[in-house]
C-alpha atoms as a PDB file:
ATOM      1  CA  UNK A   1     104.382 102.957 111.017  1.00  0.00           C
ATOM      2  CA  UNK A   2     107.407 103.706 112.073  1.00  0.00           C
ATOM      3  CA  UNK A   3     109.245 107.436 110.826  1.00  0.00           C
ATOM      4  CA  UNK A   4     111.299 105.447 108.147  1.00  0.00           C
ATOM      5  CA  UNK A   5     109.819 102.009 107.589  1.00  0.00           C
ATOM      6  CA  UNK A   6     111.848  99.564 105.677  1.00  0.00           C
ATOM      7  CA  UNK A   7     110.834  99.037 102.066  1.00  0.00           C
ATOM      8  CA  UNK A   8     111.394  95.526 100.619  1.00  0.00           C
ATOM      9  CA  UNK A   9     111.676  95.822  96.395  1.00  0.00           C
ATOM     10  CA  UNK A  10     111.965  92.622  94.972  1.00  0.00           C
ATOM     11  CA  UNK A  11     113.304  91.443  91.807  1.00  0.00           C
ATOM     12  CA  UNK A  12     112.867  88.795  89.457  1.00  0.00           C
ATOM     13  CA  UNK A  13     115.372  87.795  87.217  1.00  0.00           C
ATOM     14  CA  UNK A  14     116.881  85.726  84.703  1.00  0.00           C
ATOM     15  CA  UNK A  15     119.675  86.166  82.222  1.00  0.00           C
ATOM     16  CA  UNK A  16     118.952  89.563  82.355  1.00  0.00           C
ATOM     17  CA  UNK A  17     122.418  91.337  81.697  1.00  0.00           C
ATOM     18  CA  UNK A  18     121.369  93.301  79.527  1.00  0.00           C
ATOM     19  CA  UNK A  19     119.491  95.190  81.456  1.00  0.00           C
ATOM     20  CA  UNK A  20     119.838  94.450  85.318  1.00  0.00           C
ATOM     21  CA  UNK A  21     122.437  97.572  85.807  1.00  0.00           C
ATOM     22  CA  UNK A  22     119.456  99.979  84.684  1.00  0.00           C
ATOM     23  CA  UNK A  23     117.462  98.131  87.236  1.00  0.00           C
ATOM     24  CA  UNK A  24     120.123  97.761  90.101  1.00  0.00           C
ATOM     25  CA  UNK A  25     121.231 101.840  89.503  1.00  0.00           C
ATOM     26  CA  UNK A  26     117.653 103.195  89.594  1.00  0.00           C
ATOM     27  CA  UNK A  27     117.464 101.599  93.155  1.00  0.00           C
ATOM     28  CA  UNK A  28     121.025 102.985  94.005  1.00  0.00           C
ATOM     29  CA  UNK A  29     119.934 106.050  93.151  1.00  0.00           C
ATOM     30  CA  UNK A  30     116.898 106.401  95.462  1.00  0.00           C
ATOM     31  CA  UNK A  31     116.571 109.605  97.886  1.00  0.00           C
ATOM     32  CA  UNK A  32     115.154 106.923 100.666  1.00  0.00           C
ATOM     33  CA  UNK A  33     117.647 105.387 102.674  1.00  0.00           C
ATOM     34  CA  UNK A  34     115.737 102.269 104.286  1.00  0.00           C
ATOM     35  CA  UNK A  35     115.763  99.945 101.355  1.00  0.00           C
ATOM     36  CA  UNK A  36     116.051  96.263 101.262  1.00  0.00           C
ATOM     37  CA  UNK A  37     116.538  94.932  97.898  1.00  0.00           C
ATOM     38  CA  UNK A  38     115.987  91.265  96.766  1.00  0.00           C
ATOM     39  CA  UNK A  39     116.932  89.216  93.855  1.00  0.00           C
ATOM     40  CA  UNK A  40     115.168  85.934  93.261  1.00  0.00           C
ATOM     41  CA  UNK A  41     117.573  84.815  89.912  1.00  0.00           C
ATOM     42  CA  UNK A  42     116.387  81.655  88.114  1.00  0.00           C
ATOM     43  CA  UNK A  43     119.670  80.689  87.907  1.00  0.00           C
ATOM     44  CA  UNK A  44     121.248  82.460  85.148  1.00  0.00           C
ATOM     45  CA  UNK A  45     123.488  81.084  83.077  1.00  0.00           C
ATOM     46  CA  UNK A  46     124.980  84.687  81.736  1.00  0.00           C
ATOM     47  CA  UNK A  47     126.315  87.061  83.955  1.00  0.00           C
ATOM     48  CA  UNK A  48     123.551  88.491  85.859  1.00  0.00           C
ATOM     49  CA  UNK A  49     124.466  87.567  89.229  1.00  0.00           C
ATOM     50  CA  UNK A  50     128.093  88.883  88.820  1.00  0.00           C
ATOM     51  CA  UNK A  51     126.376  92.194  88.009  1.00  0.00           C
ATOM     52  CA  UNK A  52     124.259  92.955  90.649  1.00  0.00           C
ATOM     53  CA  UNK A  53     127.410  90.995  93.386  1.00  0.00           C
ATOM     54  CA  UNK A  54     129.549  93.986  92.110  1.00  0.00           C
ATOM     55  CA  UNK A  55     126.709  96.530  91.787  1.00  0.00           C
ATOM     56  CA  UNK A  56     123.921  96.522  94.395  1.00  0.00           C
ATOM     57  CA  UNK A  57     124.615  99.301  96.840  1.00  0.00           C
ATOM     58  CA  UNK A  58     121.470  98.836  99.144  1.00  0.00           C
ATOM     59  CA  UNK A  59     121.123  95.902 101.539  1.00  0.00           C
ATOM     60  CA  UNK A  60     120.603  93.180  99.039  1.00  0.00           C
ATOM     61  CA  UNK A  61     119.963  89.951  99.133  1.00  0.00           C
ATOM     62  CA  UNK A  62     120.416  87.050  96.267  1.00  0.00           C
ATOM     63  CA  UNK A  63     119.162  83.338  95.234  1.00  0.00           C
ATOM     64  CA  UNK A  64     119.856  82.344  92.690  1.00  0.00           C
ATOM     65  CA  UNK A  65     118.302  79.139  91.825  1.00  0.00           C
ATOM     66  CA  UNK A  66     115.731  77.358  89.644  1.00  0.00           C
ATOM     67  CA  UNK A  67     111.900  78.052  90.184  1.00  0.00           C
ATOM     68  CA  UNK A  68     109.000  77.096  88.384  1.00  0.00           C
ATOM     69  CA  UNK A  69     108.041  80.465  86.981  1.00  0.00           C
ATOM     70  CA  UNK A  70     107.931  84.153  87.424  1.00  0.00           C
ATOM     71  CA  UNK A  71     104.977  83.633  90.621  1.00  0.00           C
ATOM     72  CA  UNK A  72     107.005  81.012  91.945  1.00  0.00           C
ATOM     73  CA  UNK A  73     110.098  83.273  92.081  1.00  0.00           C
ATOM     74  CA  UNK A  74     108.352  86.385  93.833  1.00  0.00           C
ATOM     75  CA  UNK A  75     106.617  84.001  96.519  1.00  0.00           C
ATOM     76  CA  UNK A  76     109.989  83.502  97.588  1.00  0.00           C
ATOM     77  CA  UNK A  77     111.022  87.058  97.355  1.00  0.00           C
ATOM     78  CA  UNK A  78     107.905  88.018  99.369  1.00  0.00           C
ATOM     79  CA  UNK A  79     108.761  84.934 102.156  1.00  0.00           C
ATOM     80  CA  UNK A  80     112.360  86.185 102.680  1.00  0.00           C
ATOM     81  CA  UNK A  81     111.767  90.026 102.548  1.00  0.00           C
ATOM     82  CA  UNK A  82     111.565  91.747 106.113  1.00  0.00           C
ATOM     83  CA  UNK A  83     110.273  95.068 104.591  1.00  0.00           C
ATOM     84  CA  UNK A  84     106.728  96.790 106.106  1.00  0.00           C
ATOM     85  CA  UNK A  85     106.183  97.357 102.500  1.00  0.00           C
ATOM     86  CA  UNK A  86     106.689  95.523  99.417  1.00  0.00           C
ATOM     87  CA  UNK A  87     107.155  96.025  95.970  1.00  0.00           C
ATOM     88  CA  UNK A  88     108.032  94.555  92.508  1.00  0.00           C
ATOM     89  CA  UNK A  89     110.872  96.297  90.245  1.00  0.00           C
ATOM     90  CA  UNK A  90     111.553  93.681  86.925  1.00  0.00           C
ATOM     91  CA  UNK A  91     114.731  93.363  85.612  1.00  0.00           C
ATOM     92  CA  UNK A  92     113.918  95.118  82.852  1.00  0.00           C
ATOM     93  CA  UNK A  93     112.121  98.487  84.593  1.00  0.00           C
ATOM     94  CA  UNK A  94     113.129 101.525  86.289  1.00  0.00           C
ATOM     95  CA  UNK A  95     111.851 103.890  88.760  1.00  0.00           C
ATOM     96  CA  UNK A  96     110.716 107.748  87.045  1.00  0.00           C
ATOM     97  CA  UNK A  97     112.745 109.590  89.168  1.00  0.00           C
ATOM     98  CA  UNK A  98     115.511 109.247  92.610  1.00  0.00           C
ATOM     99  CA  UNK A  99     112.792 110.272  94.434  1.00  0.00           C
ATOM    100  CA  UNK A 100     109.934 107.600  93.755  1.00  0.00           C
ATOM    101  CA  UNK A 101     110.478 105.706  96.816  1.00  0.00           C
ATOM    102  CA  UNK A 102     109.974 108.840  98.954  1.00  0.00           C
ATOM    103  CA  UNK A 103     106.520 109.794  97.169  1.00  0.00           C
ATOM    104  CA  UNK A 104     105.226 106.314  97.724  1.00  0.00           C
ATOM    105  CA  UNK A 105     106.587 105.897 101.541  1.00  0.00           C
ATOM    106  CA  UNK A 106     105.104 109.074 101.969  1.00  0.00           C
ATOM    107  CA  UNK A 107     100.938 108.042 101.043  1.00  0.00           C
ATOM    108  CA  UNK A 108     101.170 104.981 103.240  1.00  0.00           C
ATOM    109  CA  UNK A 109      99.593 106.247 106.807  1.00  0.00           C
ATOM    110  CA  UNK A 110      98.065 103.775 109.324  1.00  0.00           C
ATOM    111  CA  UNK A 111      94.801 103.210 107.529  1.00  0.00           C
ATOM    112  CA  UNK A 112      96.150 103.010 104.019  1.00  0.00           C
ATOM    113  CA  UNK A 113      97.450  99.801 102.975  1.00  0.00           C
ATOM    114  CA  UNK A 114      98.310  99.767  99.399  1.00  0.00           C
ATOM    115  CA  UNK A 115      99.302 102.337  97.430  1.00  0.00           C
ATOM    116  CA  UNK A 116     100.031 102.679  93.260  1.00  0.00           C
ATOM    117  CA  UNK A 117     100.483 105.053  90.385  1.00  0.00           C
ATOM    118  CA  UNK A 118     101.171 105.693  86.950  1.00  0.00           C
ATOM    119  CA  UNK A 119     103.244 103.962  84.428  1.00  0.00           C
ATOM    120  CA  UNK A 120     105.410 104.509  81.159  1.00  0.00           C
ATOM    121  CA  UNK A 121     106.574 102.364  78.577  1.00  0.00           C
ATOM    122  CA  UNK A 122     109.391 102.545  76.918  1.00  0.00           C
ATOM    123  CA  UNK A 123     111.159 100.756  73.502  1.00  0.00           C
ATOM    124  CA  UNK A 124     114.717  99.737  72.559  1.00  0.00           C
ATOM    125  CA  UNK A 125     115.419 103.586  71.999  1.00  0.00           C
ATOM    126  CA  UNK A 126     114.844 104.804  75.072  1.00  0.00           C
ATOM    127  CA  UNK A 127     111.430 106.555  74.057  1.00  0.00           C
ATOM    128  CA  UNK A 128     108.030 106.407  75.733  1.00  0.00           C
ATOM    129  CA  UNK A 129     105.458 105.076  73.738  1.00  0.00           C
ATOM    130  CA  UNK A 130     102.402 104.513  75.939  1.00  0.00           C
ATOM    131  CA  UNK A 131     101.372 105.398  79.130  1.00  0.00           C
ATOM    132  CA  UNK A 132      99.171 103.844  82.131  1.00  0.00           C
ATOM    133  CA  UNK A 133      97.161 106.455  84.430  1.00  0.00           C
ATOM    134  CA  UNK A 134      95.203 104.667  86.772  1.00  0.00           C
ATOM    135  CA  UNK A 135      92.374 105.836  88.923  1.00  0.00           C
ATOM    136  CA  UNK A 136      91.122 105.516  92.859  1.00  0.00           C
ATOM    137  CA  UNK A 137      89.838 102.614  93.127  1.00  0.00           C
ATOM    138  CA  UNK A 138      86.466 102.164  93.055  1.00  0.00           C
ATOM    139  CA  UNK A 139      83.917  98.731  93.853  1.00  0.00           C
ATOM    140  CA  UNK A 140      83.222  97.135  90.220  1.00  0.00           C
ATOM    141  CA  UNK A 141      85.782  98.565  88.192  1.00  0.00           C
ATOM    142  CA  UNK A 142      87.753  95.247  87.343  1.00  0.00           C
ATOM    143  CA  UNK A 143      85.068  93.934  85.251  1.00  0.00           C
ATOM    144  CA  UNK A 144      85.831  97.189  82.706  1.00  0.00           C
ATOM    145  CA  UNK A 145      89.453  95.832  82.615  1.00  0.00           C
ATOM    146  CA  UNK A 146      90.712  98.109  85.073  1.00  0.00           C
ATOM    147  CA  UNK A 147      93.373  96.877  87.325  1.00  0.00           C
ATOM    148  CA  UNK A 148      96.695  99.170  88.936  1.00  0.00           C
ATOM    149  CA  UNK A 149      99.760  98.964  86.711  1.00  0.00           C
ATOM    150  CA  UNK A 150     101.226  96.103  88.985  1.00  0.00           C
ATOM    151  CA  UNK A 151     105.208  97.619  88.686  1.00  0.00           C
ATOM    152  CA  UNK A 152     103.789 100.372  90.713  1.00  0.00           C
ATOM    153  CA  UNK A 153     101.645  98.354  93.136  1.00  0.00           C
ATOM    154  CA  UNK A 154     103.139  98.332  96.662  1.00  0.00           C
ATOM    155  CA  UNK A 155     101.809  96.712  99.789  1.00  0.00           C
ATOM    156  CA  UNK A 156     102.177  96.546 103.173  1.00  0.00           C
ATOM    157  CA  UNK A 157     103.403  93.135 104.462  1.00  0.00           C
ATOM    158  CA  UNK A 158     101.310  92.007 106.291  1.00  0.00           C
ATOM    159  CA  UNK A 159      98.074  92.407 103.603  1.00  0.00           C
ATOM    160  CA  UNK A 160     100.440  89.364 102.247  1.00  0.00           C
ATOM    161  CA  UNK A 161     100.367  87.341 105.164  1.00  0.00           C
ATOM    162  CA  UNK A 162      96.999  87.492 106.184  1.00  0.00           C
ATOM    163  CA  UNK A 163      95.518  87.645 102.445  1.00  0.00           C
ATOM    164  CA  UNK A 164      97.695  85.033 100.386  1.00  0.00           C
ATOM    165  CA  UNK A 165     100.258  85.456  98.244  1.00  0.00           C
ATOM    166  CA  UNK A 166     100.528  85.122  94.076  1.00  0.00           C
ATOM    167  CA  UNK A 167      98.670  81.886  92.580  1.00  0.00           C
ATOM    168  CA  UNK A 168     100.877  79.891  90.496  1.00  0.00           C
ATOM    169  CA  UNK A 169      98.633  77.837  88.921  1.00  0.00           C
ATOM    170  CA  UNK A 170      98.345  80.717  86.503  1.00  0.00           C
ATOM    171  CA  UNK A 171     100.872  81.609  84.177  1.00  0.00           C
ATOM    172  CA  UNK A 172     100.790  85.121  82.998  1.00  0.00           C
ATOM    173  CA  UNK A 173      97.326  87.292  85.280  1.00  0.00           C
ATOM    174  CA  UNK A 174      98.342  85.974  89.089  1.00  0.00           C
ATOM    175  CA  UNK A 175      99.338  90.029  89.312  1.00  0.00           C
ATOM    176  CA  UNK A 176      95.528  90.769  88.399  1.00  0.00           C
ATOM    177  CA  UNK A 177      93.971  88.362  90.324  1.00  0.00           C
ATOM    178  CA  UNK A 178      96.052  89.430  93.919  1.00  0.00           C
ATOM    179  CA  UNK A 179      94.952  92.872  93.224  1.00  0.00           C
ATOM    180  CA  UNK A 180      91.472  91.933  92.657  1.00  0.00           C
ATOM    181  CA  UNK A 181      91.433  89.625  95.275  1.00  0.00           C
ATOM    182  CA  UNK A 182      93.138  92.363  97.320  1.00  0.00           C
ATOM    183  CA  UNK A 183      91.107  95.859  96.810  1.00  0.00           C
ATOM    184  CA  UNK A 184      87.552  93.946  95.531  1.00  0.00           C
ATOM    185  CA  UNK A 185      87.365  90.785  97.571  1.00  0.00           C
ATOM    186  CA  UNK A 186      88.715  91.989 100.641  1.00  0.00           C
ATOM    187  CA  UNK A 187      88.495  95.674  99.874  1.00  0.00           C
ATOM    188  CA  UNK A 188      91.918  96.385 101.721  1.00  0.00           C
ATOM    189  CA  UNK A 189      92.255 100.670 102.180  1.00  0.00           C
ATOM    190  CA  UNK A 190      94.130 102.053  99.091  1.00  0.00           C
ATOM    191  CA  UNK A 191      95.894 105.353  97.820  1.00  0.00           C
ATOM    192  CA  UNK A 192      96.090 105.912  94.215  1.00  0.00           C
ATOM    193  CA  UNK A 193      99.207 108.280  93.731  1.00  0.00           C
ATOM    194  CA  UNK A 194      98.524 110.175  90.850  1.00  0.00           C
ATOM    195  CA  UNK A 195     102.096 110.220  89.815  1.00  0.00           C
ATOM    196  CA  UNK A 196     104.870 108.611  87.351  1.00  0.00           C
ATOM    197  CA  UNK A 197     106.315 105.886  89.414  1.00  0.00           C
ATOM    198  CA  UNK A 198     107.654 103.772  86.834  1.00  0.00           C
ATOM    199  CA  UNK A 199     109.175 103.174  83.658  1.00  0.00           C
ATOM    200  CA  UNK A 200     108.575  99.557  81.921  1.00  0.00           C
ATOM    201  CA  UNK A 201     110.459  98.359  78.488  1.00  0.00           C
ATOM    202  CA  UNK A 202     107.835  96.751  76.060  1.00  0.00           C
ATOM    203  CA  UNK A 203     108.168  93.105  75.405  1.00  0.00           C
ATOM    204  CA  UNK A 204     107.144  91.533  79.322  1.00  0.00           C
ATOM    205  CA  UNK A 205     105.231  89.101  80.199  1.00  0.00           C
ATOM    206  CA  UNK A 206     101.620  90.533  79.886  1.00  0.00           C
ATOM    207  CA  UNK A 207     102.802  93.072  76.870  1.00  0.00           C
ATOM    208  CA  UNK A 208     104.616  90.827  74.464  1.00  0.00           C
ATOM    209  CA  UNK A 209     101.520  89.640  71.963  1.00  0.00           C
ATOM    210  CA  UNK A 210      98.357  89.146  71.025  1.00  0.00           C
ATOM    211  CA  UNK A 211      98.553  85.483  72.292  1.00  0.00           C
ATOM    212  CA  UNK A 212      99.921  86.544  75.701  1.00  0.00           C
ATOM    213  CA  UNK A 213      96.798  89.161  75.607  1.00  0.00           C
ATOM    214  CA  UNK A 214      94.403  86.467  74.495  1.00  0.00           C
ATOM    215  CA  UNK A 215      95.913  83.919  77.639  1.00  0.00           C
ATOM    216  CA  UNK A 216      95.457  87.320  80.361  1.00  0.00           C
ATOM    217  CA  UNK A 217      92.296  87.749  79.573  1.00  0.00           C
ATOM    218  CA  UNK A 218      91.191  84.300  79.462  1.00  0.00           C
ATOM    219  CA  UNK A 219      92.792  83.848  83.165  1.00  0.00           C
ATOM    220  CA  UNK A 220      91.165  87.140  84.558  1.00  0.00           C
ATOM    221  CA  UNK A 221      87.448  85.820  83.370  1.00  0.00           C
ATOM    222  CA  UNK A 222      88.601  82.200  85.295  1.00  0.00           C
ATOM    223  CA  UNK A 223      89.194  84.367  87.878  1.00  0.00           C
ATOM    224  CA  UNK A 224      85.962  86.506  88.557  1.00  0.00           C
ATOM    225  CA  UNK A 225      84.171  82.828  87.894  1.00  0.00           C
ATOM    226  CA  UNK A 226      85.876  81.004  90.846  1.00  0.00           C
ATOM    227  CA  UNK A 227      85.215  84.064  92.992  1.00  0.00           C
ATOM    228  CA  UNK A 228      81.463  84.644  91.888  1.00  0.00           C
ATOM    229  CA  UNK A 229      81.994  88.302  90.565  1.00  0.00           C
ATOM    230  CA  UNK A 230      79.331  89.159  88.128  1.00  0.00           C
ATOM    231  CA  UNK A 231      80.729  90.227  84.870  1.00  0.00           C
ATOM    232  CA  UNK A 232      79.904  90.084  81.116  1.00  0.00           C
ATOM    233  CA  UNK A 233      82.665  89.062  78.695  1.00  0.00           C
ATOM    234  CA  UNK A 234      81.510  91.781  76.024  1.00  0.00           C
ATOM    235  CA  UNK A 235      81.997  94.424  78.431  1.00  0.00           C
ATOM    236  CA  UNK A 236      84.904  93.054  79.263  1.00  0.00           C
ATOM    237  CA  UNK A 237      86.636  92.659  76.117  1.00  0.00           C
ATOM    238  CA  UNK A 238      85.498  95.470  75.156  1.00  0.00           C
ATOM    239  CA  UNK A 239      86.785  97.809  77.433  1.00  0.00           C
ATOM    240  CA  UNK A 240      90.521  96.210  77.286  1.00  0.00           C
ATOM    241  CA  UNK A 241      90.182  97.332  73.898  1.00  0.00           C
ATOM    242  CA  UNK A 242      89.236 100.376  74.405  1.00  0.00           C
ATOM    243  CA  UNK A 243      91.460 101.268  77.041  1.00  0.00           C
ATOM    244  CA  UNK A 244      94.134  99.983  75.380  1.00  0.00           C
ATOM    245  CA  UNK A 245      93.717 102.014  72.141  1.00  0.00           C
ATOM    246  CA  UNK A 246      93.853 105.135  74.430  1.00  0.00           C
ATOM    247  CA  UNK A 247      97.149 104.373  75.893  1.00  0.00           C
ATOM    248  CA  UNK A 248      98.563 103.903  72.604  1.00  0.00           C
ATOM    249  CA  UNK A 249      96.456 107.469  71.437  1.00  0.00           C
ATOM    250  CA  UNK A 250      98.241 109.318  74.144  1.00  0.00           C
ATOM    251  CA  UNK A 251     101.561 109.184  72.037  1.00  0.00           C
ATOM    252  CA  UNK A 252     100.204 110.160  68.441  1.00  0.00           C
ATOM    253  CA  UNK A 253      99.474 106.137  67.387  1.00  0.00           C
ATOM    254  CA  UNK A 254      96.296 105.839  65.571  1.00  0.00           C
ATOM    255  CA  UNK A 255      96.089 110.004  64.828  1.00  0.00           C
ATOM    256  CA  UNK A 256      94.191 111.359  61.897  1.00  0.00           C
END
């Protein structure tokens, strides 16, 4: 890699003006220089693209156009971006500090080819009300519903290109299963940064109710099936449960 590789940070948006700015600023604000940043906007009808046209300070690029869903939209990002690495930053999200580019630029080396870290989330008021601390990776571990926190996932390109992109036959777990595929299929060379990269707001895709959880981990089972990965559904359930319950316990929910 190159002293100061370019960093492609893609995101996907729509009628987000609410919160783009957030989004747009806490890129802005980053200590590392080299950034490309993409927008893939399902054509808004509000005045999201006017926001980030007067906003965006890095090298940014926009479509704005229909797609047919959130995988749909960051295949494209991912086919137009000309970063080394890649990574995701929703509309709705923001990196932890000016310097979280820098920390994650600076675990990539030759031989490592992903890296990702910790997560927050974070309500309507500004206040964090779980948290996600991952692990290093280790062979098994997704059938205990472990998986990185995918807003702080970041890849080098060319994993992408030789691995496959996101599925989007599935509507809410293609994240999951491109990790999966990625670090226990193919068992690509990762770094687990055992920092705060990001900060999410409550109420995506994956976090917004018991349906959406009920749909996730209905897909991620599908998943280990059509690749053969032994599992057991009790286990599985089990520990999303589980781990879920200690997020939530980190923050005083659920105390005695």
């Amino acid at each position: 890699m190159c002293k100061e590789p370019l960093i492609s940070i893609i995101t996907v948006c729509f009628n987000n003006s609410k919160t783009i700015l957030d989004t747009i600023e806490s890129v802005n604000s980053q200590s590392y220089s080299n950034i490309e940043h993409i927008f893939i906007d399902g054509a808004s009808n509000d005045n999201t693209v006017e926001i980030i046209k007067n906003s965006a300070k890095r090298n940014y690029i926009i479509i704005s156009e229909k797609d047919n869903g959130i995988y749909h939209a960051m295949n494209k990002g991912l086919k137009v971006s000309k970063g080394e690495i890649i990574g995701f930053l929703n509309a709705d999200d923001l990196f932890f500090t000016n310097q979280t580019v820098d920390l994650i630029i600076k675990s990539f080396s030759s031989n490592i080819d992903c890296v990702y870290g910790n997560l927050l989330f974070f309500n309507s008021q500004n206040k964090v009300v779980r948290k996600w601390a991952s692990r290093e990776f280790k062979p098994g571990l997704f059938r205990y519903s472990w998986t990185p926190a995918h807003p702080t996932f970041y890849c080098k390109k060319i994993v992408y290109e030789k691995l496959g992109y996101y599925r989007e036959d599935l509507s809410i777990a293609s994240d999951v299963d491109l990790m999966f595929r990625f670090l226990e299929i193919h068992r690509i060379q990762s770094y687990y940064l055992n920092e705060k990269l990001i900060k999410m707001r409550l109420g995506g895709a994956s976090t917004r109710s018991l349906k959406s959880t009920l749909t996730i981990t209905k897909e991620v089972l599908r998943i280990f099936r059509e690749h053969g990965f032994e599992y057991s559904k009790t286990v599985y359930v089990l520990s999303k449960v589980f781990k879920a319950i200690k997020q939530i316990n980190s923050f005083g929910y659920f105390s005695r």
